[in-house]
C-alpha atoms as a PDB file:
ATOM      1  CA  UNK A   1      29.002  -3.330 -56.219  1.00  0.00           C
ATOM      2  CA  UNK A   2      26.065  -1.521 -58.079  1.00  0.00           C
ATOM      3  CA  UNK A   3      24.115   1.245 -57.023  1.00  0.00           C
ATOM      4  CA  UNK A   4      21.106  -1.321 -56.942  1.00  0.00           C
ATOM      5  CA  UNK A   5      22.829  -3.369 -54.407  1.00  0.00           C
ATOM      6  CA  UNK A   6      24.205  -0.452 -52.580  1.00  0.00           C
ATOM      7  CA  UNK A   7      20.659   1.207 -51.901  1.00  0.00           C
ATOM      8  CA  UNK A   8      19.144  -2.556 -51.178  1.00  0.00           C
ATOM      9  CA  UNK A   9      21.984  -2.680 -48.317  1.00  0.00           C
ATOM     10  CA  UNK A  10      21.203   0.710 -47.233  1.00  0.00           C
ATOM     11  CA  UNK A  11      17.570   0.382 -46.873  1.00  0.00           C
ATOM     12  CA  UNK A  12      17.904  -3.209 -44.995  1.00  0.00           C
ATOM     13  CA  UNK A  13      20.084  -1.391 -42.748  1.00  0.00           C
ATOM     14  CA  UNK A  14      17.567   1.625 -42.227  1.00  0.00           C
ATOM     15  CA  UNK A  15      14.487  -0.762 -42.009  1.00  0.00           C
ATOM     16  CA  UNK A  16      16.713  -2.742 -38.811  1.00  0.00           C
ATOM     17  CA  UNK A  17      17.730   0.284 -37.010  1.00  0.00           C
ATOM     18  CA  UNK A  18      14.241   1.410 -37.076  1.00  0.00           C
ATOM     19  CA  UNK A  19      12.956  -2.010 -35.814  1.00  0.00           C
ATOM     20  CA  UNK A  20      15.835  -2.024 -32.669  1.00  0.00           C
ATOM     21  CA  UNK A  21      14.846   1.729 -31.981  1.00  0.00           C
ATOM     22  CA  UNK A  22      11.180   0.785 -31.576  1.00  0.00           C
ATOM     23  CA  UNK A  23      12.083  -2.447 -29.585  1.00  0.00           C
ATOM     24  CA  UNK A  24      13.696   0.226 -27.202  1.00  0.00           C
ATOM     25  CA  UNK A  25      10.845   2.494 -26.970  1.00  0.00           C
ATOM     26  CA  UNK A  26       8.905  -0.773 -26.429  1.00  0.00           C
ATOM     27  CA  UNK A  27       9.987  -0.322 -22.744  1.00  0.00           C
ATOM     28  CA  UNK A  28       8.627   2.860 -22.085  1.00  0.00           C
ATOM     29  CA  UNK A  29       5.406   2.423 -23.001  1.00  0.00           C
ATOM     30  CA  UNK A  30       2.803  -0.310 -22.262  1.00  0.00           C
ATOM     31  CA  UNK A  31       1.830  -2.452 -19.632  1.00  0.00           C
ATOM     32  CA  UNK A  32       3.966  -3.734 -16.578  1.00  0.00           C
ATOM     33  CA  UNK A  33       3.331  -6.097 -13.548  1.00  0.00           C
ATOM     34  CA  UNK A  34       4.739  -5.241  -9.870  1.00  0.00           C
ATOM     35  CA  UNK A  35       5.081  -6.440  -6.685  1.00  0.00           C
ATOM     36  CA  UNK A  36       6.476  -3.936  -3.671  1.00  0.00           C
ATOM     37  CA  UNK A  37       6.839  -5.299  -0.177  1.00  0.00           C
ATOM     38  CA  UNK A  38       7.982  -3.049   3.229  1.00  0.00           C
ATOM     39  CA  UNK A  39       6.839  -1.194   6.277  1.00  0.00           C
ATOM     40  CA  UNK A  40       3.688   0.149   7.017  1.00  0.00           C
ATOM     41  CA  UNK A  41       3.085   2.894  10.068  1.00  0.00           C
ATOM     42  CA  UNK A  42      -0.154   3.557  11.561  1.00  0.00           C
ATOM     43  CA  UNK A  43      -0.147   7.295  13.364  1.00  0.00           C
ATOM     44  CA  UNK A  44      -3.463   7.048  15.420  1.00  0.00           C
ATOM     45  CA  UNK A  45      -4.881   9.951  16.824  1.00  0.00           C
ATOM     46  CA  UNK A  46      -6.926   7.552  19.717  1.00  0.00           C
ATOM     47  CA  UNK A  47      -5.202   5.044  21.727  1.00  0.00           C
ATOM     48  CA  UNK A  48      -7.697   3.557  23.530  1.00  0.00           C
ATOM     49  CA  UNK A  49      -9.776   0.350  22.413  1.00  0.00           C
ATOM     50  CA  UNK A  50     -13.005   1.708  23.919  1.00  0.00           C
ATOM     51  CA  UNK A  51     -14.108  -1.452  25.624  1.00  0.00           C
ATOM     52  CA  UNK A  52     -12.742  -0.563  29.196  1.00  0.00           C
ATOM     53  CA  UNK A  53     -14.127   2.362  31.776  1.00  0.00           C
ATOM     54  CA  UNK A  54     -10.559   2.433  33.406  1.00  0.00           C
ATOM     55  CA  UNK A  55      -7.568   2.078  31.758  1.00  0.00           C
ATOM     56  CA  UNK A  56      -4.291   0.851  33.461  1.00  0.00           C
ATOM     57  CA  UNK A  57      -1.937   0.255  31.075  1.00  0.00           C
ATOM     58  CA  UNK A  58      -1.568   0.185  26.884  1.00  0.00           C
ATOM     59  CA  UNK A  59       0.812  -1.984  24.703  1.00  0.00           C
ATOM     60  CA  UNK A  60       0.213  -0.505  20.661  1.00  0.00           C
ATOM     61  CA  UNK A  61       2.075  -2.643  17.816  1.00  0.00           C
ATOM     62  CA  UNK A  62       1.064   0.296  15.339  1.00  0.00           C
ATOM     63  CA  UNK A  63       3.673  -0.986  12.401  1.00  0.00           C
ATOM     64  CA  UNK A  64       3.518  -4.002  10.055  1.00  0.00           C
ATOM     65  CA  UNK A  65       4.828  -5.764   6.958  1.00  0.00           C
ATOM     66  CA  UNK A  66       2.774  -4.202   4.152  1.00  0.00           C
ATOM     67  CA  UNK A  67       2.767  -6.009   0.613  1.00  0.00           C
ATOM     68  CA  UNK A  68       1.620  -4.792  -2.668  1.00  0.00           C
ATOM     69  CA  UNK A  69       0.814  -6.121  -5.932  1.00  0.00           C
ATOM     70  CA  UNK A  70       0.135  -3.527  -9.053  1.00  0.00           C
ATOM     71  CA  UNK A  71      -0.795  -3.531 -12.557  1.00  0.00           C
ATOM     72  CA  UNK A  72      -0.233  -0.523 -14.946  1.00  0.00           C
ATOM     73  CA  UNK A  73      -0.532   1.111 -18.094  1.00  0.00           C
ATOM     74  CA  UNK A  74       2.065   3.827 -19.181  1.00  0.00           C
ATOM     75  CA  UNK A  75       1.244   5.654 -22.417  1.00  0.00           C
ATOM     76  CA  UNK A  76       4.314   7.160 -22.466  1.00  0.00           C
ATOM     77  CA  UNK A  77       7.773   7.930 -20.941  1.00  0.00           C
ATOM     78  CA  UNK A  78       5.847  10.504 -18.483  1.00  0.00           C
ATOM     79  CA  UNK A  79       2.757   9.686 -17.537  1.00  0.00           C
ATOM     80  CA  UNK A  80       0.812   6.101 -16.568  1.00  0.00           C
ATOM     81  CA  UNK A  81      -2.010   4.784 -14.619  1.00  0.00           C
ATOM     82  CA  UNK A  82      -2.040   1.788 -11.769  1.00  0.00           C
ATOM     83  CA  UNK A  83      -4.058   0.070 -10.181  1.00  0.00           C
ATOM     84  CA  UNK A  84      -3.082  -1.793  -7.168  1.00  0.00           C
ATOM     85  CA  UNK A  85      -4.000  -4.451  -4.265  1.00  0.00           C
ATOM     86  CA  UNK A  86      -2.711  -3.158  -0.932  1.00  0.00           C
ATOM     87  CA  UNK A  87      -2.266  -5.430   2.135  1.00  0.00           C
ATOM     88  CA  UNK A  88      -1.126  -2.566   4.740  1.00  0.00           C
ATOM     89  CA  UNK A  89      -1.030  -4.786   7.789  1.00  0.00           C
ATOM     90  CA  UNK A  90      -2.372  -4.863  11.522  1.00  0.00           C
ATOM     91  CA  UNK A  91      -2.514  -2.606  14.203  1.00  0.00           C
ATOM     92  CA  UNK A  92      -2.612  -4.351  17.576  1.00  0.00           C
ATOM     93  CA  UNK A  93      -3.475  -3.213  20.866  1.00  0.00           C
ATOM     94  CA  UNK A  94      -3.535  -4.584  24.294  1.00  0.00           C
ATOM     95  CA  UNK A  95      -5.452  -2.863  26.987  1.00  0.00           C
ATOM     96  CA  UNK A  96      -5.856  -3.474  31.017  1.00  0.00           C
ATOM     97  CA  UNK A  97      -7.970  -1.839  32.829  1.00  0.00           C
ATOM     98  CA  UNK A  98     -11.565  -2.080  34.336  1.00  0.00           C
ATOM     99  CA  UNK A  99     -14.367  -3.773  31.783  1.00  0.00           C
ATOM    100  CA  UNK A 100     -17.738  -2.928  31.560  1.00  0.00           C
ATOM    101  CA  UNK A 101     -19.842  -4.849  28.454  1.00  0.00           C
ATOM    102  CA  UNK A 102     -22.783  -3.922  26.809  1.00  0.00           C
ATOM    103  CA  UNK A 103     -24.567  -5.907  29.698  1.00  0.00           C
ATOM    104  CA  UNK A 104     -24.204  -3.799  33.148  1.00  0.00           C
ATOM    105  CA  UNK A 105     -24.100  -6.725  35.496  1.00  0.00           C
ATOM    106  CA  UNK A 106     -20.657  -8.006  33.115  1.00  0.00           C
ATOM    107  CA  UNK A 107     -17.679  -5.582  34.462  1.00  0.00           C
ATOM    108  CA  UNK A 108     -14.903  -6.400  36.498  1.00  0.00           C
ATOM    109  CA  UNK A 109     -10.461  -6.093  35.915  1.00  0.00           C
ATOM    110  CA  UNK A 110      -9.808  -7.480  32.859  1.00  0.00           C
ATOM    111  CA  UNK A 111      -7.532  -7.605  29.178  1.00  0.00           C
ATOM    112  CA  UNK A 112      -8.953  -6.549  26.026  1.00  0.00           C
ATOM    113  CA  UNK A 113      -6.776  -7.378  22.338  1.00  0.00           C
ATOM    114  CA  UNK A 114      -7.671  -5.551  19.747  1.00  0.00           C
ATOM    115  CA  UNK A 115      -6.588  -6.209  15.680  1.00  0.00           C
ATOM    116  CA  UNK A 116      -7.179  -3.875  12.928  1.00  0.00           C
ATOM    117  CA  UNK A 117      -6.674  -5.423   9.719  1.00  0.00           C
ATOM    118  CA  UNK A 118      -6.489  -2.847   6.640  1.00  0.00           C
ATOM    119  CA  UNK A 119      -6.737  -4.013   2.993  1.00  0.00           C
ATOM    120  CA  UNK A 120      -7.589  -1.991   0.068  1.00  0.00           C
ATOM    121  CA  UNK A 121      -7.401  -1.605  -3.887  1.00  0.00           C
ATOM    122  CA  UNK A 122      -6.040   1.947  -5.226  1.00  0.00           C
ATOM    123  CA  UNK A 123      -6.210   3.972  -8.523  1.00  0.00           C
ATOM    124  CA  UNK A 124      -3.259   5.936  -9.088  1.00  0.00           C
ATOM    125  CA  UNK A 125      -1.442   8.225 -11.852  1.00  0.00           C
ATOM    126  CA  UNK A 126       1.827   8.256 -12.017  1.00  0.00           C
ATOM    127  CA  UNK A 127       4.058  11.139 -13.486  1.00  0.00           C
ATOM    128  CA  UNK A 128       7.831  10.128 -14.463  1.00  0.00           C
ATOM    129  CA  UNK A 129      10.786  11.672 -14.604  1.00  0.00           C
ATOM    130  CA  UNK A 130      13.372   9.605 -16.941  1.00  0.00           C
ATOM    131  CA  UNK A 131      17.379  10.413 -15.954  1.00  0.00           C
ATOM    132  CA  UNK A 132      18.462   8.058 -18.716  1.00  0.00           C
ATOM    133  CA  UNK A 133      18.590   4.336 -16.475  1.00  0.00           C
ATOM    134  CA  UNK A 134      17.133   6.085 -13.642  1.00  0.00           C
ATOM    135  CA  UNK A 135      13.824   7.196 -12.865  1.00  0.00           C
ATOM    136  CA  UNK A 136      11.830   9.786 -10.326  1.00  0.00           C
ATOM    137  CA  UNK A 137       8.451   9.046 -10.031  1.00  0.00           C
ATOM    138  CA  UNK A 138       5.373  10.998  -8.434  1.00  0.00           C
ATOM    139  CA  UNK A 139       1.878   9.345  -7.540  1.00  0.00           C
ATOM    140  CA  UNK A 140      -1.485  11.245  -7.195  1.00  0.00           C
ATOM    141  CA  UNK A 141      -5.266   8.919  -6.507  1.00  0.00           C
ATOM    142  CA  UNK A 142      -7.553   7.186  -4.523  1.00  0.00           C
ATOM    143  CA  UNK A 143      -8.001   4.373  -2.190  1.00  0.00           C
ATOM    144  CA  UNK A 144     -10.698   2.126  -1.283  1.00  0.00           C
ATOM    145  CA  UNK A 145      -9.928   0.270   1.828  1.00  0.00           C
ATOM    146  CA  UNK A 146     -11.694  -1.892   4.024  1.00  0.00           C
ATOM    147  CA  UNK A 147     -10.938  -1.974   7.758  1.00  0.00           C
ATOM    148  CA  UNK A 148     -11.607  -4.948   9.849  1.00  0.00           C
ATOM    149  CA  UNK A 149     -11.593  -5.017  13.380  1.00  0.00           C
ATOM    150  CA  UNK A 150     -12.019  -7.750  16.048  1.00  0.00           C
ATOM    151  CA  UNK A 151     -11.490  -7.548  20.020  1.00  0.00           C
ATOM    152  CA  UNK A 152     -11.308  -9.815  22.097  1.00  0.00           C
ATOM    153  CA  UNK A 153     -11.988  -9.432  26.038  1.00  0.00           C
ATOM    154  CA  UNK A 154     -11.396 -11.630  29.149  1.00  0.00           C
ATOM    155  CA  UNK A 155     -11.785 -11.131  32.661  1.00  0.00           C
ATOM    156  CA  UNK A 156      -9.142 -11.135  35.744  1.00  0.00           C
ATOM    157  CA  UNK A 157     -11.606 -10.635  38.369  1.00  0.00           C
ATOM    158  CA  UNK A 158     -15.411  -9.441  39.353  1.00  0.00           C
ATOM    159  CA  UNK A 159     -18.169 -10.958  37.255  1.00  0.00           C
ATOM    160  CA  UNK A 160     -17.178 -10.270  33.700  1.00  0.00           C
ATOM    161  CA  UNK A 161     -17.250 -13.451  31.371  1.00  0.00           C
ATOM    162  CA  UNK A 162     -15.295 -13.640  27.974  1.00  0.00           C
ATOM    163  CA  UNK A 163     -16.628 -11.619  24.540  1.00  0.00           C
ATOM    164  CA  UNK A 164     -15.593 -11.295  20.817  1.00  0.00           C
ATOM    165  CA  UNK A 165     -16.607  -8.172  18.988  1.00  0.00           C
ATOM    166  CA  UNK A 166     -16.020  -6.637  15.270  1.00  0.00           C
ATOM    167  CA  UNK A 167     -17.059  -4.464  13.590  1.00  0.00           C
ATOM    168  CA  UNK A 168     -15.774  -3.105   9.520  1.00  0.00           C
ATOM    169  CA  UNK A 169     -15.566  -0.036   7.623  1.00  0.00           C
ATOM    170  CA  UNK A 170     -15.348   0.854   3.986  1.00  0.00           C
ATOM    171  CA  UNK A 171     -13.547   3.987   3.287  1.00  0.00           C
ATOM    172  CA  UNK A 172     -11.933   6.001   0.721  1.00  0.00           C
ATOM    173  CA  UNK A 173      -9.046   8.356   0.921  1.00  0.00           C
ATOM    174  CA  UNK A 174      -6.146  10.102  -1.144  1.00  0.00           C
ATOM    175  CA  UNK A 175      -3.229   8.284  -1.546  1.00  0.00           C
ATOM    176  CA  UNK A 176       0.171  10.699  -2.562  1.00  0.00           C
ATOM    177  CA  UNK A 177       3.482   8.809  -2.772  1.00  0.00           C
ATOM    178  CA  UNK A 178       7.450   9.309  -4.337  1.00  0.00           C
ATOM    179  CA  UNK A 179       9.803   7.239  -5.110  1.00  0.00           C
ATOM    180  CA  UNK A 180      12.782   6.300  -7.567  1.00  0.00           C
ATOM    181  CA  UNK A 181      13.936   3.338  -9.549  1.00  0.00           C
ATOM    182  CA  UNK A 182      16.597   1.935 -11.663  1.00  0.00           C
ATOM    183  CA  UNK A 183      16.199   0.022 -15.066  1.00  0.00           C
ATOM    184  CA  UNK A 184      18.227  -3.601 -14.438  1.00  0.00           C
ATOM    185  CA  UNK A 185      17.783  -4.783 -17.321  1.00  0.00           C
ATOM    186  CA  UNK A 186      15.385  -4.935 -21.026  1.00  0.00           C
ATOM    187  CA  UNK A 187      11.808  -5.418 -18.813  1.00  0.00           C
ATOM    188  CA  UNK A 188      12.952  -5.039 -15.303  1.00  0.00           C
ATOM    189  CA  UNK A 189      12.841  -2.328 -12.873  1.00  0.00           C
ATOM    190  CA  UNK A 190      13.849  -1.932  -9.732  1.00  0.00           C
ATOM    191  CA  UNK A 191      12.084   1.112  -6.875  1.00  0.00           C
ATOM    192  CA  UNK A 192      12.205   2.460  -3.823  1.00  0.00           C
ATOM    193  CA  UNK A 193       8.698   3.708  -2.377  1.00  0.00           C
ATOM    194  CA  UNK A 194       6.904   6.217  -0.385  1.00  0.00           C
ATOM    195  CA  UNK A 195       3.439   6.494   0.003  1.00  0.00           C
ATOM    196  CA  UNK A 196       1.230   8.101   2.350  1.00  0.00           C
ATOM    197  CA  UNK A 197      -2.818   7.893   2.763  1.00  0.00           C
ATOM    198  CA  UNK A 198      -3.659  10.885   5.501  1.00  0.00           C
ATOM    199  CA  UNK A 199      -6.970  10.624   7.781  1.00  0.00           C
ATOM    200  CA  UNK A 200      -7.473   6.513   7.331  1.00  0.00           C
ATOM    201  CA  UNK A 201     -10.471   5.660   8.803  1.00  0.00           C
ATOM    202  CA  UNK A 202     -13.122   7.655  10.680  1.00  0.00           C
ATOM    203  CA  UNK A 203     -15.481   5.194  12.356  1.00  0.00           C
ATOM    204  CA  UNK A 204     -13.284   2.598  14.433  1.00  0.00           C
ATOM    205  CA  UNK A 205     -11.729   2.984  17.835  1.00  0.00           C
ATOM    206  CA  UNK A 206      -8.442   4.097  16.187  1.00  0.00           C
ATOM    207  CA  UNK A 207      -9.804   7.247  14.402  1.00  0.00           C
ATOM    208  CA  UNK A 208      -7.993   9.202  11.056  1.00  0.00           C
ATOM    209  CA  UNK A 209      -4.774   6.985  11.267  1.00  0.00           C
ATOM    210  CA  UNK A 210      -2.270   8.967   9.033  1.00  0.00           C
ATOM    211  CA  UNK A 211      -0.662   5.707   7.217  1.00  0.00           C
ATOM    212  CA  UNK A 212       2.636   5.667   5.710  1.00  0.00           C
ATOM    213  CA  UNK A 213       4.256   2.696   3.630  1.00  0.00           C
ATOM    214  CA  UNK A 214       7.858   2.343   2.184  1.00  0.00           C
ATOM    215  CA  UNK A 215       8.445  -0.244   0.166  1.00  0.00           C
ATOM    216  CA  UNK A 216      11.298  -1.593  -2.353  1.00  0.00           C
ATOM    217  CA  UNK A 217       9.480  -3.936  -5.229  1.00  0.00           C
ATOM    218  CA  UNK A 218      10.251  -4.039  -9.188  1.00  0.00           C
ATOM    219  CA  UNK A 219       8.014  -3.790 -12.088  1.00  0.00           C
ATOM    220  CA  UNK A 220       8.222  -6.083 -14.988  1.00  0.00           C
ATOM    221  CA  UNK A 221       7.779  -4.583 -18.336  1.00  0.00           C
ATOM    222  CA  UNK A 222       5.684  -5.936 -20.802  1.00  0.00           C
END
């Protein structure tokens, strides 16, 4: 073999080491799809539904199934941006008591159900910590979340009649969360999630709900 063919060999093999080396870098940069699904936990600072005068008795479902689907950007191994759609659940509440309306001559012993519906869309960065296949990851933003609320009332005695109220709120709050992951394979990853959004709300009946979601999703990697 010549020297000619010798350095030919020798730069094809450079040229494809370089090209599987970026391919591998290729995964820690750029964008990525994900999808997280778990528990989210309401901590409400006021109970009551604020529909009754009297209240005998309160049944609170203040945990749900909370889903999330993200998109992100990360420009390097460290640091990335997401942006996310967040379906946190319901908080539910069933109150008996005495009823008084917005109409004086409507109160009487009745039930009021209450449902809080929370959805919102969040801006995030995230800061990572590579440990070779593992990762640590840290999350520091915003979101803006819109809470819906309907109640529904109906009377057990007296002259009160049956009434539907809502009422909604747009809000925006800090959203802080951890978690860690493992690489599976060339685009997937797999995570574990914690994320908390202090002082949700500060209009409704349930006032500054301290919210916390965990969640185990994956993140394909463009």
């Amino acid at each position: 073999m010549n020297i000619h063919n010798l350095l030919c060999r020798a730069a094809c093999t450079l040229a494809l080491s370089a090209c599987a080396t970026t391919a591998a870098l290729a995964k820690d940069s750029g964008f990525y799809f994900g999808l997280g699904v778990g528990q989210s936990s309401f901590d409400v600072e006021r109970e009551p539904s604020g529909f009754l005068v009297v209240t005998n008795s309160i049944e609170l479902d203040d945990d749900d199934v909370a889903i999330a689907m993200s998109l992100g950007y990360r420009a390097n191994p460290y640091v990335g941006l997401e942006l996310s759609y967040n379906d946190l659940g319901d908080i539910d509440l069933s109150e008996t008591g005495r009823i008084q309306t917005f109409a004086p001559t409507q109160t009487g012993t009745g039930v009021v159900d209450v449902s809080i519906g929370v959805r919102g869309v969040s801006l995030a960065i995230v800061g990572t910590l590579p440990l070779q296949k593992f990762e640590l990851f840290g999350k520091l933003g915003a979101i803006r979340t819109e809470i819906r609320g309907e109640g529904r009332g109906y009377g057990i005695g007296g002259t009160f009649s049956t009434f539907v109220a809502s009422a909604s709120e747009d809000t925006t709050e800090a959203l802080v969360g951890v978690g860690a992951g493992y690489t599976a394979g060339d685009s997937l990853f797999l995570k574990l999630e914690w994320v908390r959004i202090p002082n949700l709300g500060d209009k409704m009946d349930f006032e500054e709900a301290d919210t916390d979601v965990i969640s185990a999703g994956f993140q394909y990697r463009f």
